[in-house]
Protein backbone atom coordinates (compact mmCIF):
# COMPACT_ATOMS: atom_id res chain seq x y z
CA UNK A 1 128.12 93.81 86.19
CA UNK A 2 124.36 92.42 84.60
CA UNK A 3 123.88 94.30 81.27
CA UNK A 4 119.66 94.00 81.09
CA UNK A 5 118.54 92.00 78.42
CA UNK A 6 115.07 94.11 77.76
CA UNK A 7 114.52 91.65 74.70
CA UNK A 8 113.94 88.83 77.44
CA UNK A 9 111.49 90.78 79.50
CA UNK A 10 109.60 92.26 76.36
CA UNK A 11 109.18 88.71 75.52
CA UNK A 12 108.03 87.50 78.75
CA UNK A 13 105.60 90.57 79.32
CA UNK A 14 103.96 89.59 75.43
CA UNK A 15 103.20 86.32 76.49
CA UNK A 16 101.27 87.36 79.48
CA UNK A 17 99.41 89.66 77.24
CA UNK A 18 98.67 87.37 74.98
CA UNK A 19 97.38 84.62 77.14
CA UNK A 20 94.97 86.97 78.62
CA UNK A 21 94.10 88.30 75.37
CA UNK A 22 93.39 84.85 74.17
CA UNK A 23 91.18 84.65 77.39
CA UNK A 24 89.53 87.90 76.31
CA UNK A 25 88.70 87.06 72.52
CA UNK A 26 87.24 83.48 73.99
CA UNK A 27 84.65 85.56 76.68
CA UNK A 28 83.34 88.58 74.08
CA UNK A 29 84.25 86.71 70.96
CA UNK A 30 85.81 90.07 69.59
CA UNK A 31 89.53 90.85 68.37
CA UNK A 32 91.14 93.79 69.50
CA UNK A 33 91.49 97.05 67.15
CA UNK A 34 93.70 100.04 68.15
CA UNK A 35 93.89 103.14 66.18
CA UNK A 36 97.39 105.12 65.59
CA UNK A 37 96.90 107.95 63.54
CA UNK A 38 99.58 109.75 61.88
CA UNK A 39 100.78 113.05 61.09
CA UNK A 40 103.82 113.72 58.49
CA UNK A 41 106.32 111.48 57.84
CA UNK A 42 109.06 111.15 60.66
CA UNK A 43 111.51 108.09 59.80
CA UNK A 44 112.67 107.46 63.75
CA UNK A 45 108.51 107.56 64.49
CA UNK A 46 107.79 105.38 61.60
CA UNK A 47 110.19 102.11 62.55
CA UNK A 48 109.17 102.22 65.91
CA UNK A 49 105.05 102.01 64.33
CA UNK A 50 106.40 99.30 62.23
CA UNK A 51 107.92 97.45 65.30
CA UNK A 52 104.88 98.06 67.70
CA UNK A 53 102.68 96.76 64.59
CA UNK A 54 104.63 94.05 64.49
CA UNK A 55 104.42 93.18 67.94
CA UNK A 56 101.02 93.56 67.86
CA UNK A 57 99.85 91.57 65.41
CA UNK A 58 102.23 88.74 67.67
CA UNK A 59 99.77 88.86 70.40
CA UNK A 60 96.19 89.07 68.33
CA UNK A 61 96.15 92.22 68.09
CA UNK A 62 94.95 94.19 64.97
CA UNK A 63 96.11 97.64 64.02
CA UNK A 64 94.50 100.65 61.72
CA UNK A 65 96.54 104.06 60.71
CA UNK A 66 95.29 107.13 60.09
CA UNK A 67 97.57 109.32 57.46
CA UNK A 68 97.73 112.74 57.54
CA UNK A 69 99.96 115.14 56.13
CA UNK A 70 102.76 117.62 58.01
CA UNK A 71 99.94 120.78 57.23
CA UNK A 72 96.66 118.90 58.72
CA UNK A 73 94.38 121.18 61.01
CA UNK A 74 93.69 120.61 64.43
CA UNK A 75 90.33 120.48 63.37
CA UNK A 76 90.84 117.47 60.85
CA UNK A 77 92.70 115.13 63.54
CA UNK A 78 90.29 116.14 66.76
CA UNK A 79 87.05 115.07 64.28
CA UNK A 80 89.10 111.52 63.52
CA UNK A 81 89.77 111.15 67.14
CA UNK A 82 85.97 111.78 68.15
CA UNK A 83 85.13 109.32 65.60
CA UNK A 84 87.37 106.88 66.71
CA UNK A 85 85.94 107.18 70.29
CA UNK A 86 82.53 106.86 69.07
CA UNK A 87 83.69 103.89 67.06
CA UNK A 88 82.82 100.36 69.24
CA UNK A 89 85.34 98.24 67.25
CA UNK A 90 88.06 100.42 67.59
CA UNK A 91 89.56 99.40 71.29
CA UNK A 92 92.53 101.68 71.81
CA UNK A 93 93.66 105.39 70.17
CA UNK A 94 97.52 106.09 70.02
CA UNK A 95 98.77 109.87 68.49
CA UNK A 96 102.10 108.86 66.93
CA UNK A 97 104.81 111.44 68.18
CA UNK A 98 106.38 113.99 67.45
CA UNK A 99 103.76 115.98 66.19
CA UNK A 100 104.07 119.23 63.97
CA UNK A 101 104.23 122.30 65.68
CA UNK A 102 101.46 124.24 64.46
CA UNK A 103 99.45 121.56 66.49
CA UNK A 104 98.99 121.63 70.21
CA UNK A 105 99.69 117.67 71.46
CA UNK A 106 97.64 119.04 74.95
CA UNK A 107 94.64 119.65 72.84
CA UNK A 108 94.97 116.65 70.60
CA UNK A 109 95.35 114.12 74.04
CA UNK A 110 92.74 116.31 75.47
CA UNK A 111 89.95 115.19 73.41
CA UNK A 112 90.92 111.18 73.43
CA UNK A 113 88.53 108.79 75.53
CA UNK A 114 90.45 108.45 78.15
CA UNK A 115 89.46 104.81 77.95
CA UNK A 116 90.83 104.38 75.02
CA UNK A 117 93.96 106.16 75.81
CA UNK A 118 97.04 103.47 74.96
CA UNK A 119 99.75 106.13 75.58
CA UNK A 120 98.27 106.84 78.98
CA UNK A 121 99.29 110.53 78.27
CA UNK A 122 95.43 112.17 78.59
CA UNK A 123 95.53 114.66 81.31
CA UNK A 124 92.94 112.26 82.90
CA UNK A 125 95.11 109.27 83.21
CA UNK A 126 98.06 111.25 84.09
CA UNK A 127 96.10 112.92 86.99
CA UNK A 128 94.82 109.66 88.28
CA UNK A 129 99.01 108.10 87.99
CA UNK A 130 99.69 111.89 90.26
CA UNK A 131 96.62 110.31 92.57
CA UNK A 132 98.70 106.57 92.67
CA UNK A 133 95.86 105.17 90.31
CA UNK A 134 97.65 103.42 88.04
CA UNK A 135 95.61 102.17 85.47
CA UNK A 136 97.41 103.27 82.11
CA UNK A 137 100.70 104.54 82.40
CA UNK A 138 102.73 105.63 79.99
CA UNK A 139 104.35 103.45 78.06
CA UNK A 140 108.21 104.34 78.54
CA UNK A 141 108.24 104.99 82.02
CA UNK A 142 106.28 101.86 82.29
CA UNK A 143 108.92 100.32 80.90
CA UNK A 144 111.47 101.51 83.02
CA UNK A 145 109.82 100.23 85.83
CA UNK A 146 109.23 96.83 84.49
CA UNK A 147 112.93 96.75 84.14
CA UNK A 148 113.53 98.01 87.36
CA UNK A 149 110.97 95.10 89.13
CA UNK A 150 112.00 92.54 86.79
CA UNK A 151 115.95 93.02 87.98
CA UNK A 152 114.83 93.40 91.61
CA UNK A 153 115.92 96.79 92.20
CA UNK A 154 115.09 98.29 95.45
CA UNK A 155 113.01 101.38 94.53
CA UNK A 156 112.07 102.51 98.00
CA UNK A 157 114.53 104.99 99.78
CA UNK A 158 116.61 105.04 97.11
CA UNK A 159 118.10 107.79 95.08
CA UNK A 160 116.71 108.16 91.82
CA UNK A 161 118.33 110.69 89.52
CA UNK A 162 116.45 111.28 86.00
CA UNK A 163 117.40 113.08 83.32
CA UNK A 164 114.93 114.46 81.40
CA UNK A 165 111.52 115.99 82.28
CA UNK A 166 108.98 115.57 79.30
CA UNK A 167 105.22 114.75 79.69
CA UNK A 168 106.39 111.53 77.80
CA UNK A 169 109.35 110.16 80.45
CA UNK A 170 110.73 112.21 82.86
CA UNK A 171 107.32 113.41 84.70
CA UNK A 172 105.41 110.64 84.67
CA UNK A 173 108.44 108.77 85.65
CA UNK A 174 109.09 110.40 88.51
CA UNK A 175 105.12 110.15 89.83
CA UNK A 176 105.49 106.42 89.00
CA UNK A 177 108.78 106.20 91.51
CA UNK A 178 107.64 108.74 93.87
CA UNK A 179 104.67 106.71 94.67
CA UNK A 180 106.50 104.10 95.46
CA UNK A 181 108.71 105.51 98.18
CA UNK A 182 111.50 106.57 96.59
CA UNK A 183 113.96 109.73 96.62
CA UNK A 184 113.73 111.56 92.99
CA UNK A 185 115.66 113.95 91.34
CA UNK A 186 114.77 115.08 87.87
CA UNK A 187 117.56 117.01 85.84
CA UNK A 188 117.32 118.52 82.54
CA UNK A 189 119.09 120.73 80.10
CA UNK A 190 118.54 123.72 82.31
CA UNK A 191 120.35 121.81 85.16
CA UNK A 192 123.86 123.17 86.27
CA UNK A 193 126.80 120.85 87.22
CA UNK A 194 124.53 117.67 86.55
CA UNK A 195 127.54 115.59 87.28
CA UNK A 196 126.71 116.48 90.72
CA UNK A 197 123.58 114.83 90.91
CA UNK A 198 124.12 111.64 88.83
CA UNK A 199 127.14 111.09 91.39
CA UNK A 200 124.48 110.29 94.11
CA UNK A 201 122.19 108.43 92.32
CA UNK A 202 122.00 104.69 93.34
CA UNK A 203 119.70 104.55 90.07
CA UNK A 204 120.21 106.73 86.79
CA UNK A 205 117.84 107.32 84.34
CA UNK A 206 118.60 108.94 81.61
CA UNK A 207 116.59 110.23 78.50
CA UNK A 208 118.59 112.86 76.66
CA UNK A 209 119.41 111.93 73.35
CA UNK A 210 123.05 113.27 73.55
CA UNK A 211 124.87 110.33 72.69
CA UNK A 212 127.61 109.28 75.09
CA UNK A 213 126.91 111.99 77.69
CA UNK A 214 126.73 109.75 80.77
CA UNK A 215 130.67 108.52 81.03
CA UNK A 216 132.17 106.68 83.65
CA UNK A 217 132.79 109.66 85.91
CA UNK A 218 129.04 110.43 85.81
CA UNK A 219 128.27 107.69 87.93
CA UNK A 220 128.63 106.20 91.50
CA UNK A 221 130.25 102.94 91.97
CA UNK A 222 127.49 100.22 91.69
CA UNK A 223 124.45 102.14 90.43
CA UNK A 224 122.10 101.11 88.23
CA UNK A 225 122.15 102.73 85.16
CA UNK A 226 118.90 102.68 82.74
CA UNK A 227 119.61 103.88 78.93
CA UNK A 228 116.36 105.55 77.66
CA UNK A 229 117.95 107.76 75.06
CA UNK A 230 118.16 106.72 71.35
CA UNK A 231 120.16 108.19 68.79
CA UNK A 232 120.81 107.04 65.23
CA UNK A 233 124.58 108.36 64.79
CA UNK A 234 127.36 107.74 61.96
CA UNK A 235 128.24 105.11 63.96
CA UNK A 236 125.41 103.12 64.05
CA UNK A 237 122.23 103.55 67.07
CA UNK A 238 123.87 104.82 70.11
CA UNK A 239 122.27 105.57 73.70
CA UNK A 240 123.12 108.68 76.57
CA UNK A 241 125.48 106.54 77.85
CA UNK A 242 129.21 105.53 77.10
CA UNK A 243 128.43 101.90 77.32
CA UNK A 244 132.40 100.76 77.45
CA UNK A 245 133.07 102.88 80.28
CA UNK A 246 129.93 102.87 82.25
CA UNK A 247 129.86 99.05 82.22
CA UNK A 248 133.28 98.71 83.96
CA UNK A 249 131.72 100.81 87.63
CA UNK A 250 127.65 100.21 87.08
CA UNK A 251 125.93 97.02 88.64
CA UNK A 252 123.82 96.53 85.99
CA UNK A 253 122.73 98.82 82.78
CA UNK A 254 120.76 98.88 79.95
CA UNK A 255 122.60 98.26 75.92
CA UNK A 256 121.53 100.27 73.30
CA UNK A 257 119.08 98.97 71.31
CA UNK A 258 118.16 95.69 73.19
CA UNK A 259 117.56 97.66 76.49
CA UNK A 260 114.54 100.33 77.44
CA UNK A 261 113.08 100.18 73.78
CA UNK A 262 111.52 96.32 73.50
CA UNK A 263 110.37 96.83 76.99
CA UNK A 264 107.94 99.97 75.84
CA UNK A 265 106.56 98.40 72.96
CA UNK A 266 105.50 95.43 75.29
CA UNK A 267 104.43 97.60 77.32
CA UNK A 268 102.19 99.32 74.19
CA UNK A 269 100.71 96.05 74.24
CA UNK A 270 99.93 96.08 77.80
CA UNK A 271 97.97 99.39 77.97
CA UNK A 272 96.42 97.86 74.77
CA UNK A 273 94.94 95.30 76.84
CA UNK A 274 93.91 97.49 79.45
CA UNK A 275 92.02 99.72 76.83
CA UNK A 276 90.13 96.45 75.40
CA UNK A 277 89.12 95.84 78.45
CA UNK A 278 87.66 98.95 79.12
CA UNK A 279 85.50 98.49 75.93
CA UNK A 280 84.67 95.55 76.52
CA UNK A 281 83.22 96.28 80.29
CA UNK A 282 81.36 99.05 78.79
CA UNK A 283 79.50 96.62 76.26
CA UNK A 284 77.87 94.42 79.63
């Protein structure tokens, strides 16, 4: 059994980014700025800012927030956001999620530049991904494929079971593996006798947050088992998947932190670059 070391791959993916960056900044003489704006104060949101800023700053790239309190109007953040697409040294937007309810994250993604658009979550760039144009993808299941290529998994004609079927994993996800040939099943909290399908997946995906829900007997001898889920427990950070068992039957799967997580901030950084670019090419 290979557990995946997503650390190694994050790394490997940031140094591709940043030698093309440094290619970048040499041509247009310009350092890349991306946006993330912020609303309330969410402590699971805020590390994972801290780490992408981090990781960022790593590659040459510079970062800006945006701070706005839990009761800001949708008025106040779509004015920022036409701003910031106005604004030529700001290369790249990013809404930092969850949002508060009052506020509609459709309208909010609606009104980014789609060139600009780091998450890749603008119903623009997700209707190109549903056309197999994939420029930006989202950033997590962008990162589940890089782990998927990077391992050498066959995608095509296999069965792909995920769980979960947000507009942040699960859905793009599945356009991202459909288009490349393979058989997908998305499950969800409103799926009876899940157990069924995981049992014929050759690859799982799961994104649940329900620590420990994928046990041994959840899965098919040999699959491939990718941990998206993320759960800060009494016990320390903890994934959907009973990592003692599972490793025992899977061929290879994905720890908890060290897995799916590194992998999408690289990733961040690759839909960064894509997003300079676009700025830049709209400068000539």
């Amino acid at each position: 059994m290979t557990i995946i070391d997503g650390r190694r791959i994050a790394d490997e993916i940031k140094k591709d980014v940043k030698s093309k960056l440094d290619e970048l900044k040499t041509i247009y003489g310009v350092t890349p700025t991306i946006a993330s704006i912020i609303i309330g104060d969410n402590k699971e949101s805020e590390l994972y800012l801290k780490l992408r800023d981090k990781a960022s700053s790593e590659v040459g790239i510079k970062s800006k927030h945006y701070r706005f309190s839990k009761g800001v109007s949708k008025e106040e953040i779509i004015k920022v956001i036409n701003e910031l697409n106005n604004n030529q040294d700001i290369h790249g937007i990013l809404l930092q999620q969850p949002i508060p309810e009052h506020l509609s994250l459709y309208n909010l993604l609606s009104n980014i530049n789609p060139l600009k658009d780091v998450e890749g979550l603008t119903p623009y760039n997700l209707g190109r991904l549903m056309m197999g144009y994939e420029k930006i993808i989202p950033c997590t299941p962008l990162a589940v494929l890089k782990i998927l290529e990077y391992m050498d998994v066959k995608l095509e004609g296999s069965n792909i079971v995920i769980i979960n079927h947000s507009i942040i994993v699960g859905k793009p996800l599945s356009i991202l593996l459909l288009n490349r040939n393979a058989t997908v099943t998305v499950c969800h909290v409103y799926t009876k006798n899940l157990k069924q399908y995981t049992l014929d997946a050759d690859i799982l995906i799961t994104a649940t947050g329900v620590p420990g829900l994928i046990k041994e007997d959840y899965i098919k001898k040999d699959a491939c088992v990718i941990d998206v889920g993320i759960t800060k427990t009494s016990e320390g950070i903890r994934g959907d998947v009973d990592f003692n068992g599972v490793k025992e039957k899977a061929s290879m799967l994905t720890p908890v932190p060290g897995g799916v997580g590194p992998v999408t901030i690289a990733c961040s950084l690759m839909n960064m670059l894509e997003t300079f670019q676009n700025c830049m090419e709209l400068k000539k």
